[in-house]
C-alpha atoms as a PDB file:
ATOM      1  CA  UNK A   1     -19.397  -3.612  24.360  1.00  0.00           C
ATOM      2  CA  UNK A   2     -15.671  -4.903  24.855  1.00  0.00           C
ATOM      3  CA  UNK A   3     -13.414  -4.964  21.773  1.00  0.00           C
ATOM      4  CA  UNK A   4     -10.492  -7.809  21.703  1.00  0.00           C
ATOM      5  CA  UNK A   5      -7.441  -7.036  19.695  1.00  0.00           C
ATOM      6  CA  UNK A   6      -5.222  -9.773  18.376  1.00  0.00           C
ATOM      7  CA  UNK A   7      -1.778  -9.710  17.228  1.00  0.00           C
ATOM      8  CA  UNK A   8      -2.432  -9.239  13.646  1.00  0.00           C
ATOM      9  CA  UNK A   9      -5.352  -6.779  13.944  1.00  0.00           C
ATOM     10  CA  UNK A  10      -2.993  -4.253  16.086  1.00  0.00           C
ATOM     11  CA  UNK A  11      -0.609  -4.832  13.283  1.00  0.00           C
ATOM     12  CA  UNK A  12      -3.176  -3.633  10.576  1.00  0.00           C
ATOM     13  CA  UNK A  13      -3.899  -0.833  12.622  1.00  0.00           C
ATOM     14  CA  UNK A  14      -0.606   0.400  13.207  1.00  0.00           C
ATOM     15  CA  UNK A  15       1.017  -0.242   9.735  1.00  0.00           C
ATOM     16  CA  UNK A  16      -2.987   1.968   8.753  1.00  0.00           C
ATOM     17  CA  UNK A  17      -1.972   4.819  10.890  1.00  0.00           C
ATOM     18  CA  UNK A  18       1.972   4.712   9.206  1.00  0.00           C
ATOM     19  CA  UNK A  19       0.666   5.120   6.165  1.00  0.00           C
ATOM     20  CA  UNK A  20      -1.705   8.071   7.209  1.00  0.00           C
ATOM     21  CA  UNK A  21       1.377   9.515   8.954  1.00  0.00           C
ATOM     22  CA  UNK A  22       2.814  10.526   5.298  1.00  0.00           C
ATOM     23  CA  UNK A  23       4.798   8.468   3.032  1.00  0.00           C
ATOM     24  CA  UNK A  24       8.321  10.225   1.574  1.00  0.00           C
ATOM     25  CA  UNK A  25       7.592  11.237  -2.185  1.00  0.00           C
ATOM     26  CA  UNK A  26       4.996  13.108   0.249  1.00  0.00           C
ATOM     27  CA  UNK A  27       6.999  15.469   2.206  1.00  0.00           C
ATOM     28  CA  UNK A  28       8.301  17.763  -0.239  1.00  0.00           C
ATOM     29  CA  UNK A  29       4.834  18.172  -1.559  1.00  0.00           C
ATOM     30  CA  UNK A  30       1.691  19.227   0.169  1.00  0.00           C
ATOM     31  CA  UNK A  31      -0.414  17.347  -2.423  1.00  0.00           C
ATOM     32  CA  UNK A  32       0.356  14.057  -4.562  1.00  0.00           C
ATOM     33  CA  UNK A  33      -2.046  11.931  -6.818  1.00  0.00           C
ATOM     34  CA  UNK A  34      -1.682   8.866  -6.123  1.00  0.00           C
ATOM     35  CA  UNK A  35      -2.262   7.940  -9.704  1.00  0.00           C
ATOM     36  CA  UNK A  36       1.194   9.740 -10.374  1.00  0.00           C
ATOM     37  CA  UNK A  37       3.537   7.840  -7.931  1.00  0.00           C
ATOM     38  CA  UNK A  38       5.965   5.394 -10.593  1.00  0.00           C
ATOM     39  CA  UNK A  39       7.167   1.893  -9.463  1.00  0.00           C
ATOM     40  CA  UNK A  40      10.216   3.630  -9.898  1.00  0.00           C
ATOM     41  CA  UNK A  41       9.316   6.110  -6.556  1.00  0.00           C
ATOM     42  CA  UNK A  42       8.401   2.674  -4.776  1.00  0.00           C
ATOM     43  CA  UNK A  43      11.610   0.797  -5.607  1.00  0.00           C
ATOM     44  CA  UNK A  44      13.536   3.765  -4.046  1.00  0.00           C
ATOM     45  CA  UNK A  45      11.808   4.317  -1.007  1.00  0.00           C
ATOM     46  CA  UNK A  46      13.768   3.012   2.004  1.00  0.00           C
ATOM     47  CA  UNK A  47      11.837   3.906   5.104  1.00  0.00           C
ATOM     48  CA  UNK A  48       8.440   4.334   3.732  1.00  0.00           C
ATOM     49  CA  UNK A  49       7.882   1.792   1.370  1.00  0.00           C
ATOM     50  CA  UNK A  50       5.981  -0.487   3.320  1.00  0.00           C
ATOM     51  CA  UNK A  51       3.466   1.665   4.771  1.00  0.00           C
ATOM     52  CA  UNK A  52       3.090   2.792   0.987  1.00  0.00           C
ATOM     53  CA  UNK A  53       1.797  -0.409   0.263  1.00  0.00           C
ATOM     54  CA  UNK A  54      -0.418  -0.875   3.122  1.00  0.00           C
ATOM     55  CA  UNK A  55      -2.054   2.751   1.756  1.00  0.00           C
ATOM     56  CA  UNK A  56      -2.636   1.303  -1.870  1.00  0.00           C
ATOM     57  CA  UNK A  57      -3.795  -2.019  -0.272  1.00  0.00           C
ATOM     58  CA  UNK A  58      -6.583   0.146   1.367  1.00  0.00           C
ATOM     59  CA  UNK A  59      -7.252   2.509  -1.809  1.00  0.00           C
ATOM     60  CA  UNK A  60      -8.107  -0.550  -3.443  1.00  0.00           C
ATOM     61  CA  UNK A  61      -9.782  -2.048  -0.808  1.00  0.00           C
ATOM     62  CA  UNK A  62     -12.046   0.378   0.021  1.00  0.00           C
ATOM     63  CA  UNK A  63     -12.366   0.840  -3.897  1.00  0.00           C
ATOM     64  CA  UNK A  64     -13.597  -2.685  -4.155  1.00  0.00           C
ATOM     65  CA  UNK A  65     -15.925  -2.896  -0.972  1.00  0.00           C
ATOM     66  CA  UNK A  66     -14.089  -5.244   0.692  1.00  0.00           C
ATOM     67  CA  UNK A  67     -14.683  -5.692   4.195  1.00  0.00           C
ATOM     68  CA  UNK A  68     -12.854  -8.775   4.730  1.00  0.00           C
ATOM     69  CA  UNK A  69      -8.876  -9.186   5.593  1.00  0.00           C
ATOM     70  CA  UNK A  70      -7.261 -12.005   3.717  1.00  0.00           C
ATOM     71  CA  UNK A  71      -3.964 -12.102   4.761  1.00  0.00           C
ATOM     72  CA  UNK A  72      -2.368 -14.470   2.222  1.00  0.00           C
ATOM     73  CA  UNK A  73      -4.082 -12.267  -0.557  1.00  0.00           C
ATOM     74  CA  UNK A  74      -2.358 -10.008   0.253  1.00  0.00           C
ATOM     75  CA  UNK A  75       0.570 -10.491   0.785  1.00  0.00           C
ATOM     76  CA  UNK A  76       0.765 -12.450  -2.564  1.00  0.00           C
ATOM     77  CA  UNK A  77      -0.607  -9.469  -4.304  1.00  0.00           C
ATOM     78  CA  UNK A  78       2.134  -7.666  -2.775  1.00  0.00           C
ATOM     79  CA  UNK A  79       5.043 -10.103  -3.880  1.00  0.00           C
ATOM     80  CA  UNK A  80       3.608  -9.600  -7.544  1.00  0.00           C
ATOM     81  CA  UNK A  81       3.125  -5.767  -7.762  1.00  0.00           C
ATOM     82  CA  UNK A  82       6.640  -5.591  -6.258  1.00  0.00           C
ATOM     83  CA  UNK A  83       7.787  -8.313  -8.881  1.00  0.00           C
ATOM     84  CA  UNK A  84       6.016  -6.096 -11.465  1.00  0.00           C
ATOM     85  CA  UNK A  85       7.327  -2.851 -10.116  1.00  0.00           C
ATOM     86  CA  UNK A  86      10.899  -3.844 -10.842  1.00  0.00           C
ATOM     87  CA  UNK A  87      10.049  -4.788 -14.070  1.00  0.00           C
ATOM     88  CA  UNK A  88       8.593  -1.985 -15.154  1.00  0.00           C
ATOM     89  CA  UNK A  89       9.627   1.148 -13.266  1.00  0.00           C
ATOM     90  CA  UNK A  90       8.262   4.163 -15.262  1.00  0.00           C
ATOM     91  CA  UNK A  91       4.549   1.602 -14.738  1.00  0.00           C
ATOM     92  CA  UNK A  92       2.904   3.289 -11.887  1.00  0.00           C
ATOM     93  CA  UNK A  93       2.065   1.527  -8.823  1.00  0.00           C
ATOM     94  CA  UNK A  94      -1.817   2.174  -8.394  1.00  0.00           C
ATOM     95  CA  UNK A  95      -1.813   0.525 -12.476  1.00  0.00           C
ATOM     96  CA  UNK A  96       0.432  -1.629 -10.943  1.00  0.00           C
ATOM     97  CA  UNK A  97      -2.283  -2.383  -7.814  1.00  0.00           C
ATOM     98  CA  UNK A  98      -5.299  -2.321 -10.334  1.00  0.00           C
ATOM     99  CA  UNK A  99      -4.115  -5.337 -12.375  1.00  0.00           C
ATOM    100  CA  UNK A 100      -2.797  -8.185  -9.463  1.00  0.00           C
ATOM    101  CA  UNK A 101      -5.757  -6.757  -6.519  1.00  0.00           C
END
């Protein structure tokens, strides 16, 4: 069985392994809940911040049972947590995730 790749499926799968590769607020610490990381830690990550997303897009994801990769969703989703994020920095982001996924 052959598997074809598009554009936007490589994408997923790259941005997927980023995000396994270790976000910042990560690498002084061998162990973070994710439960703990503030909108305030989002906001100031520079490199990182977008594979942060794409980790907390999976967590609730895979929470949910989705199986299904709505693009638009997402990325609207991701327009309001960030929206919501600047808002209200000491919020955390997976509270943050939890109310607009």
């Amino acid at each position: 069985m052959r598997i074809m790749w598009n554009i936007p499926s490589l994408t997923i799968v790259g941005l997927m392994i980023g995000a396994l590769s270790g976000p910042a607020f990560a690498q002084d610490q061998a162990e973070i809940g994710i439960e703990k990381v503030s909108c305030r830690d989002l906001m100031l990550m520079v490199d990182d911040q977008e594979s942060t997303l794409v980790y907390y897009h999976g967590f609730i994801s895979g929470k949910k049972g989705e199986m299904l990769y709505k693009e638009q969703e997402l990325v609207d989703a991701t327009s309001k947590i960030i929206e919501y994020c600047v808002d209200n920095p000491t919020a955390t982001v997976l509270s943050a995730f939890e109310k607009f996924r």
